[in-house]
C-alpha atoms as a PDB file:
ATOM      1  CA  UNK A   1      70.697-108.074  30.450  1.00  0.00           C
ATOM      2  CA  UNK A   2      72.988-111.065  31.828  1.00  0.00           C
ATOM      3  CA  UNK A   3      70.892-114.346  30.976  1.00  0.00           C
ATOM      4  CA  UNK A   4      70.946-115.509  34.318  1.00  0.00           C
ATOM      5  CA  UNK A   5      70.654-112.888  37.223  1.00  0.00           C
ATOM      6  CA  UNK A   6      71.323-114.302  41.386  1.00  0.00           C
ATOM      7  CA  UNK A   7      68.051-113.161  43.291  1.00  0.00           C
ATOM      8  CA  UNK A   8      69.205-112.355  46.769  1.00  0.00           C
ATOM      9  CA  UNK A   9      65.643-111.980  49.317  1.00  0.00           C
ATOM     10  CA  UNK A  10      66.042-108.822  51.910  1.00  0.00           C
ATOM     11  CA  UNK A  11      63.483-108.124  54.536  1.00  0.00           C
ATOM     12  CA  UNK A  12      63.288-104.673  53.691  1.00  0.00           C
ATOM     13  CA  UNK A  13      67.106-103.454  52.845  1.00  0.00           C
ATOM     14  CA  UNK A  14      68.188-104.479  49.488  1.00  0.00           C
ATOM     15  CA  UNK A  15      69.230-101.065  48.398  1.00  0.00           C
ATOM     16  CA  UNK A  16      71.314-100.308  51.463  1.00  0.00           C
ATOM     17  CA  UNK A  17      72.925-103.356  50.636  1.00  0.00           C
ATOM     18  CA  UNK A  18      73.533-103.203  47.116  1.00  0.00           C
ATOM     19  CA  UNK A  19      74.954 -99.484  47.794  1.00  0.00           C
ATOM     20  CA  UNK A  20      77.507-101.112  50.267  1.00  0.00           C
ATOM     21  CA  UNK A  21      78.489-103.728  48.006  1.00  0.00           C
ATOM     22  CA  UNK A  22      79.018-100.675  44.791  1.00  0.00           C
ATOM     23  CA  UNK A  23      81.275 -98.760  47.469  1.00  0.00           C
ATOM     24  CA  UNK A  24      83.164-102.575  48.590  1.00  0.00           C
ATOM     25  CA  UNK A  25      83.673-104.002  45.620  1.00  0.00           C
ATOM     26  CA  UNK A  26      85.444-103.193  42.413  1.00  0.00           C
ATOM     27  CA  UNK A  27      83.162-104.059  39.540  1.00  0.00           C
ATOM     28  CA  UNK A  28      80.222-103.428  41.465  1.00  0.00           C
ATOM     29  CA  UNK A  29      77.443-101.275  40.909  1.00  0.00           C
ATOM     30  CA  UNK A  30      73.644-100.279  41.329  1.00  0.00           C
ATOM     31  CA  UNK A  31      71.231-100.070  38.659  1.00  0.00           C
ATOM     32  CA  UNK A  32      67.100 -99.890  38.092  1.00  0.00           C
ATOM     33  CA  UNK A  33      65.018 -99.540  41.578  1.00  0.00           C
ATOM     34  CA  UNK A  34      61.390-100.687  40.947  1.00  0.00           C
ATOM     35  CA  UNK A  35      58.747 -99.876  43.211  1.00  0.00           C
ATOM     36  CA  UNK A  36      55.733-102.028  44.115  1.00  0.00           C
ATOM     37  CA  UNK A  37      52.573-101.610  42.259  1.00  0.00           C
ATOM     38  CA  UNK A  38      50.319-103.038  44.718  1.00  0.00           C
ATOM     39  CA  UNK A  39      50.546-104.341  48.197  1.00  0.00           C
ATOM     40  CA  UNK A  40      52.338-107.323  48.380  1.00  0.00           C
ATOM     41  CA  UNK A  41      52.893-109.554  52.096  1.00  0.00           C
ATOM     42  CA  UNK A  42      56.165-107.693  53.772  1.00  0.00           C
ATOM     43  CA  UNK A  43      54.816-104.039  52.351  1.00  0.00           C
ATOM     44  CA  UNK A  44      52.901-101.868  50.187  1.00  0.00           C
ATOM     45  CA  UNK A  45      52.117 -99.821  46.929  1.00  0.00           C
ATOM     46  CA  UNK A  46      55.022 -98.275  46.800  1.00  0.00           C
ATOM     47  CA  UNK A  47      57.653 -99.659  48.218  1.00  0.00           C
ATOM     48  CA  UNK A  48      61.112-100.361  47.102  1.00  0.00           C
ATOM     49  CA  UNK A  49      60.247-103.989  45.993  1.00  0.00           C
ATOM     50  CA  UNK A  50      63.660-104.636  43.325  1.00  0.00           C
ATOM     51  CA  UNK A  51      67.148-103.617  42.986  1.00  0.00           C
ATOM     52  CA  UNK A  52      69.175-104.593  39.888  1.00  0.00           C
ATOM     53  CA  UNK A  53      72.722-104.420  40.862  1.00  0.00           C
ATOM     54  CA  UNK A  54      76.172-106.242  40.505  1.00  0.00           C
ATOM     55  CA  UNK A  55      78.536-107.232  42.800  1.00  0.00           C
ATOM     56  CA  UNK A  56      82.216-107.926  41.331  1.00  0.00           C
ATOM     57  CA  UNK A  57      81.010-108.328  37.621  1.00  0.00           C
ATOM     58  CA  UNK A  58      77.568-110.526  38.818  1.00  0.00           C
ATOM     59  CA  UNK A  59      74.370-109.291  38.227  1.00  0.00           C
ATOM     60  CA  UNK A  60      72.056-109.636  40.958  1.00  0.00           C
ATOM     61  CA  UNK A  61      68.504-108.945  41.918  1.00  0.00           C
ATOM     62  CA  UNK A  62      67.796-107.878  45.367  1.00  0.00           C
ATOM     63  CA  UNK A  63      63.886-108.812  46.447  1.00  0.00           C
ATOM     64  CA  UNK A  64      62.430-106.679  49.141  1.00  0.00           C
ATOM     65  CA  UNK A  65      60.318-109.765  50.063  1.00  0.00           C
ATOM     66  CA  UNK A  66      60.049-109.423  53.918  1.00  0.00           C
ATOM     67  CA  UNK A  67      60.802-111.262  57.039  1.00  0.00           C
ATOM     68  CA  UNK A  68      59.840-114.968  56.059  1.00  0.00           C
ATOM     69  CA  UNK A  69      62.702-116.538  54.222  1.00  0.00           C
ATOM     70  CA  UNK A  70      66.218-115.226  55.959  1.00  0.00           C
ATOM     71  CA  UNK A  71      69.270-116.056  54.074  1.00  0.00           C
ATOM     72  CA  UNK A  72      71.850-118.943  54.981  1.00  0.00           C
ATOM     73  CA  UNK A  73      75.346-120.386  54.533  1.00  0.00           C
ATOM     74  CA  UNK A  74      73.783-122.493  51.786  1.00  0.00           C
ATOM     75  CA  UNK A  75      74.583-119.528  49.407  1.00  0.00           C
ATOM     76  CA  UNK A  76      77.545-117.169  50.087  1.00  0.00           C
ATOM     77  CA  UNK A  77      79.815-115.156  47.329  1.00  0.00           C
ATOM     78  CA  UNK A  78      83.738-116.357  47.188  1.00  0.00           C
ATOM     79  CA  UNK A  79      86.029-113.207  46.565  1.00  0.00           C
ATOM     80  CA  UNK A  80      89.017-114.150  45.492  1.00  0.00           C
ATOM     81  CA  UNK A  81      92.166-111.583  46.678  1.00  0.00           C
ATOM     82  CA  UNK A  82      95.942-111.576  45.706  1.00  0.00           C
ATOM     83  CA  UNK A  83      97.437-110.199  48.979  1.00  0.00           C
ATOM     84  CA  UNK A  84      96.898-109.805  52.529  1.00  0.00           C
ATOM     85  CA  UNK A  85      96.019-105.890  51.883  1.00  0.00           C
ATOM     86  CA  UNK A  86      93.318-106.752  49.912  1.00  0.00           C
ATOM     87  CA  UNK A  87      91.655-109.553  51.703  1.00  0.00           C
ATOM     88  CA  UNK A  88      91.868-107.196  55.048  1.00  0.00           C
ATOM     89  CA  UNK A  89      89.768-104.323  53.061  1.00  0.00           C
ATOM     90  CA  UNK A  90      87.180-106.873  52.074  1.00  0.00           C
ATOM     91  CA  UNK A  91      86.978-108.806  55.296  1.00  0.00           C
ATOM     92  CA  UNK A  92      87.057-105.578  57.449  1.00  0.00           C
ATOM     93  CA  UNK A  93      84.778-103.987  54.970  1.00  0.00           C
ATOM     94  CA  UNK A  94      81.824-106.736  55.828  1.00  0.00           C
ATOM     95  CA  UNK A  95      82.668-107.262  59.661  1.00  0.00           C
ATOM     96  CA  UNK A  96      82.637-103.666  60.884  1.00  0.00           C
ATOM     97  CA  UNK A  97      79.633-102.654  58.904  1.00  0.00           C
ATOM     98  CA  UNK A  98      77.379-104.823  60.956  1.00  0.00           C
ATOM     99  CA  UNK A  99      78.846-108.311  59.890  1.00  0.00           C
ATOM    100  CA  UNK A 100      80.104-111.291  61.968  1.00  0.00           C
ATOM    101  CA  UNK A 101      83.395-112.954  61.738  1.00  0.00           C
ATOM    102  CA  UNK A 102      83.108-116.778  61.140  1.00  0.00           C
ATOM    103  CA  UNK A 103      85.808-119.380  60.348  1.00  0.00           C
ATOM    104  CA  UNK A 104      88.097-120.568  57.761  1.00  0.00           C
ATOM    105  CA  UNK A 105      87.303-116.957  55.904  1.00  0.00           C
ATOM    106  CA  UNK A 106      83.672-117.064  55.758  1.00  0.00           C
ATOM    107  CA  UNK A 107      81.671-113.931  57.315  1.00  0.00           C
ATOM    108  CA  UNK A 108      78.368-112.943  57.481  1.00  0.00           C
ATOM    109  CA  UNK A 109      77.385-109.111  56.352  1.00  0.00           C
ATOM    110  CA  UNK A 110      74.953-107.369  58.250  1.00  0.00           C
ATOM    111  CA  UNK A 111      71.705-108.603  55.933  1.00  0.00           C
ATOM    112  CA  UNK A 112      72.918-112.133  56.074  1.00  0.00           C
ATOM    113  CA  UNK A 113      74.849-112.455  53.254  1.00  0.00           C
ATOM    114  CA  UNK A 114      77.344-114.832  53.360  1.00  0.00           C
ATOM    115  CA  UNK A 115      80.874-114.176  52.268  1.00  0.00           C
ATOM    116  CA  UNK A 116      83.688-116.424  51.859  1.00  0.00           C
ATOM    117  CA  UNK A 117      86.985-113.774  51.351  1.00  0.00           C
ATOM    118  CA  UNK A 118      89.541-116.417  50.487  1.00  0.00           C
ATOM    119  CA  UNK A 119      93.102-115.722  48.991  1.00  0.00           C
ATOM    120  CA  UNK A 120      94.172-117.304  45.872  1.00  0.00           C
ATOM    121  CA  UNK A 121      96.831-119.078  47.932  1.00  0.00           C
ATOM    122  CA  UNK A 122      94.737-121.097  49.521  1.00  0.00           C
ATOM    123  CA  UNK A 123      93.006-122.078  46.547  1.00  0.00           C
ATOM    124  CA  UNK A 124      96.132-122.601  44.749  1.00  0.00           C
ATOM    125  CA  UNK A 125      97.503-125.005  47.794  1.00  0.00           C
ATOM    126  CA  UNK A 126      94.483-127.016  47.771  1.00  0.00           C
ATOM    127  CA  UNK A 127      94.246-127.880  44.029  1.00  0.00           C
ATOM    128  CA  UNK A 128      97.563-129.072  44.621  1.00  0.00           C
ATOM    129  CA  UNK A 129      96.572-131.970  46.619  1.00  0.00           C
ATOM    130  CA  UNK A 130      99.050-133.896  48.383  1.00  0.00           C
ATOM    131  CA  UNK A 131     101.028-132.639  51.742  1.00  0.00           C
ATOM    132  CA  UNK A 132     100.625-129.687  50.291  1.00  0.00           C
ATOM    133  CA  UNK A 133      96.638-129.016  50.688  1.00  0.00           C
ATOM    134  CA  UNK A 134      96.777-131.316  53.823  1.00  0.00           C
ATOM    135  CA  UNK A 135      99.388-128.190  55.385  1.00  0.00           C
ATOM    136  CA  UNK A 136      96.821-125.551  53.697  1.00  0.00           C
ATOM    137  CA  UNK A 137      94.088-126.743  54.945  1.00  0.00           C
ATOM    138  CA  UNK A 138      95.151-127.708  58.521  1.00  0.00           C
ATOM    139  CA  UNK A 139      96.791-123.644  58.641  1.00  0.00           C
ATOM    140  CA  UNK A 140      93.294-122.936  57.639  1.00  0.00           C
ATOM    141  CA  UNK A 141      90.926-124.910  59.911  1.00  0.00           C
ATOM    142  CA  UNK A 142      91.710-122.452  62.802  1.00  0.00           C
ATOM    143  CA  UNK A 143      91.381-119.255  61.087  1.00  0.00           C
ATOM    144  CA  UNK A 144      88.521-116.544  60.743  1.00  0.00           C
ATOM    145  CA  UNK A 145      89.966-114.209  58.674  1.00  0.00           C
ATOM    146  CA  UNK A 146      92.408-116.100  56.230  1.00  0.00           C
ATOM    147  CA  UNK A 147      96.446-115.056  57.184  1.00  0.00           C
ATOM    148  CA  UNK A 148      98.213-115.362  53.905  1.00  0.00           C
ATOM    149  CA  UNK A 149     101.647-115.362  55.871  1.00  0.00           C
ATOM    150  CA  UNK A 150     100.578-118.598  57.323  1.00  0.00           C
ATOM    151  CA  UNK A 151      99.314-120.096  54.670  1.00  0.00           C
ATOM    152  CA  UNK A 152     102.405-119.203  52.680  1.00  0.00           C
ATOM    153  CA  UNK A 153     104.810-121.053  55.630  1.00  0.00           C
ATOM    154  CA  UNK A 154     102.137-124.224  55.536  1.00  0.00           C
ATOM    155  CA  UNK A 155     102.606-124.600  51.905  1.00  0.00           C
ATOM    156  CA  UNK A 156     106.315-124.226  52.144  1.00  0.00           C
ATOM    157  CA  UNK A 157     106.419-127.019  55.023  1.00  0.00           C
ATOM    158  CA  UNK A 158     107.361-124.541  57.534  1.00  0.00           C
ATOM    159  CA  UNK A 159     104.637-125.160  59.420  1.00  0.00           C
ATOM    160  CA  UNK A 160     102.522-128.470  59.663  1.00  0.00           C
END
C-alpha cells in the first residue's frame, strides 16, 4: 500500500468511475470494494462505501460519501500526452462519456472530476520562458482541447 493514497468524494458512483478511468487510462486499475457496515448519512448497511483504485500509476480512494461536498477545479489530474492522437483519446474519452469541455485543456468528467489533458509541448514551451512561453501560452489561452499543431507553429514563431 502506496503511503499516501488521493481520496476522491462521489455521491454515490465511485465504482462506475474508477471502472472508466481502468478502461481510459494506461496504468490504471480497480482494486478492493468495501461495503458499509452500518448506516452512514448519504446511505446504508451495505452499500458500496470505498473503492481502492489507480488512475495512471496513482492510487486513489474513491468515498461514496453522498451529495454534500461536490468536487471542484481546486483539484484536477494533469495527463501528460506525446501526440495529438493521444491527447484526442483522452480528451474525447472524458467529454463524450458525460464530461464538459472547458478551456486551455481542462475538462470536467461526468462525476466532476477535473482533468487537465495537456501535451508535453506545452509544458516544454512554457518552462522555456521567454517569447517562447509568451507564443505558447497566448496559442493556448483560446483553446479547449489543446491543438499540438498550433502550439508547435507558436513555439516556432510562426504564429504570435
Amino acid at each position: 500500500m502506496s503511503r499516501a493514497t488521493i481520496c476522491l468524494w462521489f455521491d454515490k458512483d465511485a465504482k462506475a468511475a474508477a471502472e472508466f478511468y481502468a478502461t481510459t487510462f494506461p496504468d490504471s486499475a480497480i482494486g478492493a470494494v468495501q461495503h458499509a457496515p452500518g448506516d452512514f448519512p448519504g446511505g446504508k448497511q451495505g452499500d458500496e462505501l470505498t473503492v481502492d483504485f489507480t488512475v495512471l500509476g496513482i492510487s486513489c480512494l474513491g468515498l461514496n460519501g453522498g451529495p454534500a461536498f461536490p468536487q471542484s477545479e481546486a483539484f484536477s489530474f494533469q495527463v501528460h500526452t506525446d501526440t495529438q492522437e493521444e491527447t484526442d483519446r483522452y480528451w474525447n474519452a472524458i467529454v463524450d462519456n458525460g464530461g464538459a469541455e472547458s478551456q486551455c485543456g481542462w475538462c470536467k468528467d461526468k462525476w466532476g472530476i477535473n482533468w487537465q489533458i495537456t501535451p508535453r509541448v506545452l509544458t516544454e514551451a512554457m518552462a522555456q520562458g521567454g517569447d517562447v512561453a509568451k507564443r505558447a501560452f497566448a496559442a493556448m489561452m483560446p483553446m479547449q482541447k489543446i491543438d499540438i499543431a498550433t502550439i508547435e507553429a507558436a513555439v516556432w514563431g510562426e504564429i504570435s
